[in-house]
N, C-alpha and C. Protein backbone atom coordinates (compact mmCIF):
# COMPACT_ATOMS: atom_id res chain seq x y z
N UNK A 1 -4.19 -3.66 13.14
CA UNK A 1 -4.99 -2.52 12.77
C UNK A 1 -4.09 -1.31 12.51
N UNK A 2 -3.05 -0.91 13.35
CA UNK A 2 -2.42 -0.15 13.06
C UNK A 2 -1.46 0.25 11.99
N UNK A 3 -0.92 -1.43 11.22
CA UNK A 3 0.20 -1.69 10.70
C UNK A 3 -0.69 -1.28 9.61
N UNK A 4 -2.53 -1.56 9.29
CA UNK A 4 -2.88 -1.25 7.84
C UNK A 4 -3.37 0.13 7.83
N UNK A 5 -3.62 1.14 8.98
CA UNK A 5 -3.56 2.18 8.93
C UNK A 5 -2.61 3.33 8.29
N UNK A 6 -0.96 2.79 9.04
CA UNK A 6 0.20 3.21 8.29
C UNK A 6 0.38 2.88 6.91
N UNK A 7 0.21 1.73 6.75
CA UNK A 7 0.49 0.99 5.30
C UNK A 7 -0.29 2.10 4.80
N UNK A 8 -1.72 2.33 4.88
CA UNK A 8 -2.33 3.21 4.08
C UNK A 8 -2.22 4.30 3.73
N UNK A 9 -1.64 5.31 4.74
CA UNK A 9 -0.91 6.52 4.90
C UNK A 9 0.46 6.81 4.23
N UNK A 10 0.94 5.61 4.17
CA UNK A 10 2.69 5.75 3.21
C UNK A 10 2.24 5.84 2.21
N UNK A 11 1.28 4.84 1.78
CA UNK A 11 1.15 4.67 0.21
C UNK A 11 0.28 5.93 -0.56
N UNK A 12 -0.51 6.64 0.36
CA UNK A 12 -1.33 7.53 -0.05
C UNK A 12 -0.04 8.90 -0.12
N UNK A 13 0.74 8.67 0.61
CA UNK A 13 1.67 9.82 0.67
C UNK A 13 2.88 9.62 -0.33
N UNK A 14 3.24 8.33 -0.67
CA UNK A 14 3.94 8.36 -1.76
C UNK A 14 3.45 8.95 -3.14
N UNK A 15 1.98 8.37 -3.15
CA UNK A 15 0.95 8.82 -4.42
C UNK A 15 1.22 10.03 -5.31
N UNK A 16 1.48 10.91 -4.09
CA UNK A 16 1.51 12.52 -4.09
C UNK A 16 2.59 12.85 -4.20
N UNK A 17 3.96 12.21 -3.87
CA UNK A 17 5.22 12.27 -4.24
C UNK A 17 5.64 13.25 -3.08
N UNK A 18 5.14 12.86 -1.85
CA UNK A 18 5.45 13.50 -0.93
C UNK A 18 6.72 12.94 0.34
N UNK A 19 7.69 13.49 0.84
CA UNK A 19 8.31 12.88 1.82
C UNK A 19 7.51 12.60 3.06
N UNK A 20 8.32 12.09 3.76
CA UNK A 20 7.71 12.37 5.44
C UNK A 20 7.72 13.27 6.17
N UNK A 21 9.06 14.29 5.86
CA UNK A 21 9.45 15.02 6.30
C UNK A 21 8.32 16.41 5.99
N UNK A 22 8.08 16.23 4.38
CA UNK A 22 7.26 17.39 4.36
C UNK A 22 5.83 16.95 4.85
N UNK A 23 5.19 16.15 4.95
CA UNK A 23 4.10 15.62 5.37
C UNK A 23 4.04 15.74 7.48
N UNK A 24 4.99 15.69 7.66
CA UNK A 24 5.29 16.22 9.17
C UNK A 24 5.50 17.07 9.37
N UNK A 25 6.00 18.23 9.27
CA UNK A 25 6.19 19.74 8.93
C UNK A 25 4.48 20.54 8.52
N UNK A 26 3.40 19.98 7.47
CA UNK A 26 3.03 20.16 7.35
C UNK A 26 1.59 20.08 8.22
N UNK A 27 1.80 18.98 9.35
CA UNK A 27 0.52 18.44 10.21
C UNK A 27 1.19 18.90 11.52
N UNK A 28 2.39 19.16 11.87
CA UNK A 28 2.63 19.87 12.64
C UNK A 28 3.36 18.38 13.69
N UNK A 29 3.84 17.62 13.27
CA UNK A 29 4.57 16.08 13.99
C UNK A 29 5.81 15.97 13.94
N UNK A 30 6.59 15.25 14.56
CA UNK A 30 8.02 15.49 13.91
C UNK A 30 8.28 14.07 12.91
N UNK A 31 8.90 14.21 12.54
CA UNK A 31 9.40 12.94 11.03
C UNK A 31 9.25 11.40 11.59
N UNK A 32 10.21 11.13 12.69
CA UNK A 32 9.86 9.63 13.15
C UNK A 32 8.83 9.40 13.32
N UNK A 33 7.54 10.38 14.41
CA UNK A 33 6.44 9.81 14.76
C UNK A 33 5.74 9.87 13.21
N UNK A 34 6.08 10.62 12.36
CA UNK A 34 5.39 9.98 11.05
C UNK A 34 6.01 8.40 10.44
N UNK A 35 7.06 8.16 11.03
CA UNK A 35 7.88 6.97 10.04
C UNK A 35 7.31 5.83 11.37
N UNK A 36 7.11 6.16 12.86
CA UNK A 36 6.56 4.99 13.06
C UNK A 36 5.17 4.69 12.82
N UNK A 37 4.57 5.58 12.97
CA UNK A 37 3.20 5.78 12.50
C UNK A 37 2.75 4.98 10.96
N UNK A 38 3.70 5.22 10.00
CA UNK A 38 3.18 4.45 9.14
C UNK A 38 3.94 3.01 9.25
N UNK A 39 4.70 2.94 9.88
CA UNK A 39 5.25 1.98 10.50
C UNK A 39 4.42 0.90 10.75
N UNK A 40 3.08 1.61 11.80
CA UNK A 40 2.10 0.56 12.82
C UNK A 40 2.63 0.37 14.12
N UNK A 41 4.05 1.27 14.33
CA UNK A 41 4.91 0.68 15.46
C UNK A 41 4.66 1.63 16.34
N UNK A 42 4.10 2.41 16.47
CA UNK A 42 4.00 3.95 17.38
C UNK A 42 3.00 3.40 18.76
N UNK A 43 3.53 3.76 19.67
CA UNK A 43 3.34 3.54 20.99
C UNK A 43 1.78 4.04 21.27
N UNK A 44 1.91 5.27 21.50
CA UNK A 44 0.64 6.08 21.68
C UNK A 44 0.84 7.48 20.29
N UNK A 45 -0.66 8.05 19.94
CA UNK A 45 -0.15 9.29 19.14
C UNK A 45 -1.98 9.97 19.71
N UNK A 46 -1.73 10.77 19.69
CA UNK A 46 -3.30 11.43 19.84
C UNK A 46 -4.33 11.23 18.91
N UNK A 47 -5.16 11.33 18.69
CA UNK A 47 -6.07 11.06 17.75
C UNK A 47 -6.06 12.49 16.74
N UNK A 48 -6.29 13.23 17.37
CA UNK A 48 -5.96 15.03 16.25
C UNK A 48 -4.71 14.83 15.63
N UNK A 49 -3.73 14.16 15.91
CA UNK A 49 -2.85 14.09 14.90
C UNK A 49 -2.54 13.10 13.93
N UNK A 50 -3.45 11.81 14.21
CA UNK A 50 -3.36 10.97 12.96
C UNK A 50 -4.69 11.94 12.19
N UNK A 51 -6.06 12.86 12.78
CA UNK A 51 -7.01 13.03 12.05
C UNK A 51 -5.94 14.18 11.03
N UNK A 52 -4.96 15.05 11.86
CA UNK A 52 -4.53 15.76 10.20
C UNK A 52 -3.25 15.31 9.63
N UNK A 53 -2.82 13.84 9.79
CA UNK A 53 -2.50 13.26 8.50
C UNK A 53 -2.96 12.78 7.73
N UNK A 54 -4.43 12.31 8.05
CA UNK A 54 -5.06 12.31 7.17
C UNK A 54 -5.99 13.34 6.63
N UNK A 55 -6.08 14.14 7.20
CA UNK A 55 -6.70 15.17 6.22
C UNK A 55 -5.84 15.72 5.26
N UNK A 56 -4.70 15.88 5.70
CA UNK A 56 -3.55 16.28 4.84
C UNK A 56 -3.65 15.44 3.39
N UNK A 57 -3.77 14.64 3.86
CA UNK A 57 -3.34 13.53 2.44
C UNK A 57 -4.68 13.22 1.74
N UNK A 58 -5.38 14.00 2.34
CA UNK A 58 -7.65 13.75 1.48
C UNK A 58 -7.87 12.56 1.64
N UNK A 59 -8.03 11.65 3.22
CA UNK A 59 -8.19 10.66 3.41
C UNK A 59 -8.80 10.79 4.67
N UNK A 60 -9.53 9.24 5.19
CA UNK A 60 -11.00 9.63 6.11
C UNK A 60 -10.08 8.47 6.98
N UNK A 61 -11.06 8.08 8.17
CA UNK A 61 -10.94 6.67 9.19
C UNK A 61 -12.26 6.37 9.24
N UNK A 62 -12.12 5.19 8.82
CA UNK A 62 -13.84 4.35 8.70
C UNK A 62 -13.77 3.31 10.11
N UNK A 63 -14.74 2.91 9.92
CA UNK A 63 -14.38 1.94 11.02
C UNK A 63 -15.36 0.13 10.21
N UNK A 64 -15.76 -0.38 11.39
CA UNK A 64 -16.43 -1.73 10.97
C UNK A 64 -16.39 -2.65 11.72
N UNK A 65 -17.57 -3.78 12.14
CA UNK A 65 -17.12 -4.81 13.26
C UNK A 65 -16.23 -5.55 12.65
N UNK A 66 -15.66 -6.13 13.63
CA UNK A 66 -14.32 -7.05 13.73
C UNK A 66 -15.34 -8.28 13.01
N UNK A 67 -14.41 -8.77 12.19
CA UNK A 67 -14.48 -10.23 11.23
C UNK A 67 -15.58 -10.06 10.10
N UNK A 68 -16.34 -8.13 10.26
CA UNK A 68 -17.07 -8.28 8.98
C UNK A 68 -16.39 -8.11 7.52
N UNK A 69 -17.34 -9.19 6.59
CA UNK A 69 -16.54 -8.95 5.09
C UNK A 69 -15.88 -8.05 4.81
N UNK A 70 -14.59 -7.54 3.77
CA UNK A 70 -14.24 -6.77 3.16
C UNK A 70 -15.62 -5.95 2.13
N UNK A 71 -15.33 -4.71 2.30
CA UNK A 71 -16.61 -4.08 1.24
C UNK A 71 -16.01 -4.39 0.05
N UNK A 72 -16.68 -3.87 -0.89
CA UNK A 72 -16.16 -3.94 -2.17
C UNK A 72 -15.16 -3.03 -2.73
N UNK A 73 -14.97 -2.05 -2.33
CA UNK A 73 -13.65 -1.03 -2.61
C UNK A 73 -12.70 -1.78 -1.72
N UNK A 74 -12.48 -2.19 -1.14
CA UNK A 74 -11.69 -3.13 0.00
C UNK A 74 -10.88 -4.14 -0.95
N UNK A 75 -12.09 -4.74 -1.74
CA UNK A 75 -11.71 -5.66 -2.64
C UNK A 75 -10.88 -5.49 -4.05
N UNK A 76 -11.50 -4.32 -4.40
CA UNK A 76 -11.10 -3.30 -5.99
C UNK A 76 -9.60 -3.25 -5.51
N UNK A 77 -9.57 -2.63 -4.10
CA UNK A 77 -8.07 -2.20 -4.15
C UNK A 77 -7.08 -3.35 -3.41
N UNK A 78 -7.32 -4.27 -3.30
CA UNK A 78 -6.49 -5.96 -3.05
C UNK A 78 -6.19 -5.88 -4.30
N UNK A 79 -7.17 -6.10 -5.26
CA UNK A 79 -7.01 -6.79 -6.43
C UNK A 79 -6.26 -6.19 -7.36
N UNK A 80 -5.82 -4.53 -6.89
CA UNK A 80 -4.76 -3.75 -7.69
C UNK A 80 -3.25 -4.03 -7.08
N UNK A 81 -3.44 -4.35 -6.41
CA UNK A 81 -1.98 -4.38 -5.54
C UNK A 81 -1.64 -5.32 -6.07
């Protein structure tokens, strides 16, 4: 769960042509806990600070039961990758 959280966060932050560095600076984190973070490898992080990396980057946290289908934007964006 974590590893596709980060995954999602790098790629949304590359999008923008943004570093880590400025993306941490800007949410107020320091650079590694952003590089493990998108990592998936980060130990503990608070919840207010993954909510403003993602606000930073105009991105939400959804949730969903465990083993339900992929939605269909789920699917749109597999099928671009």
């Amino acid at each position: 769960m974590l590893f596709a959280l980060g995954r999602s966060i790098r790629e949304a932050r590359k999008r923008r042509g943004l570093t880590q560095a400025e993306v941490a600076k800007a949410v107020g984190i320091g650079r590694a806990a952003l590089s493990r973070l998108e990592g998936g490898v980060i130990r503990e992080i608070g919840m207010r600070k993954v909510v403003r990396v993602l606000d930073f980057l105009d991105m939400e946290l959804t949730t969903r039961s465990r083993g339900a289908p992929p939605t269909l934007e789920e699917l749109k964006k597999d099928m671009e990758s």
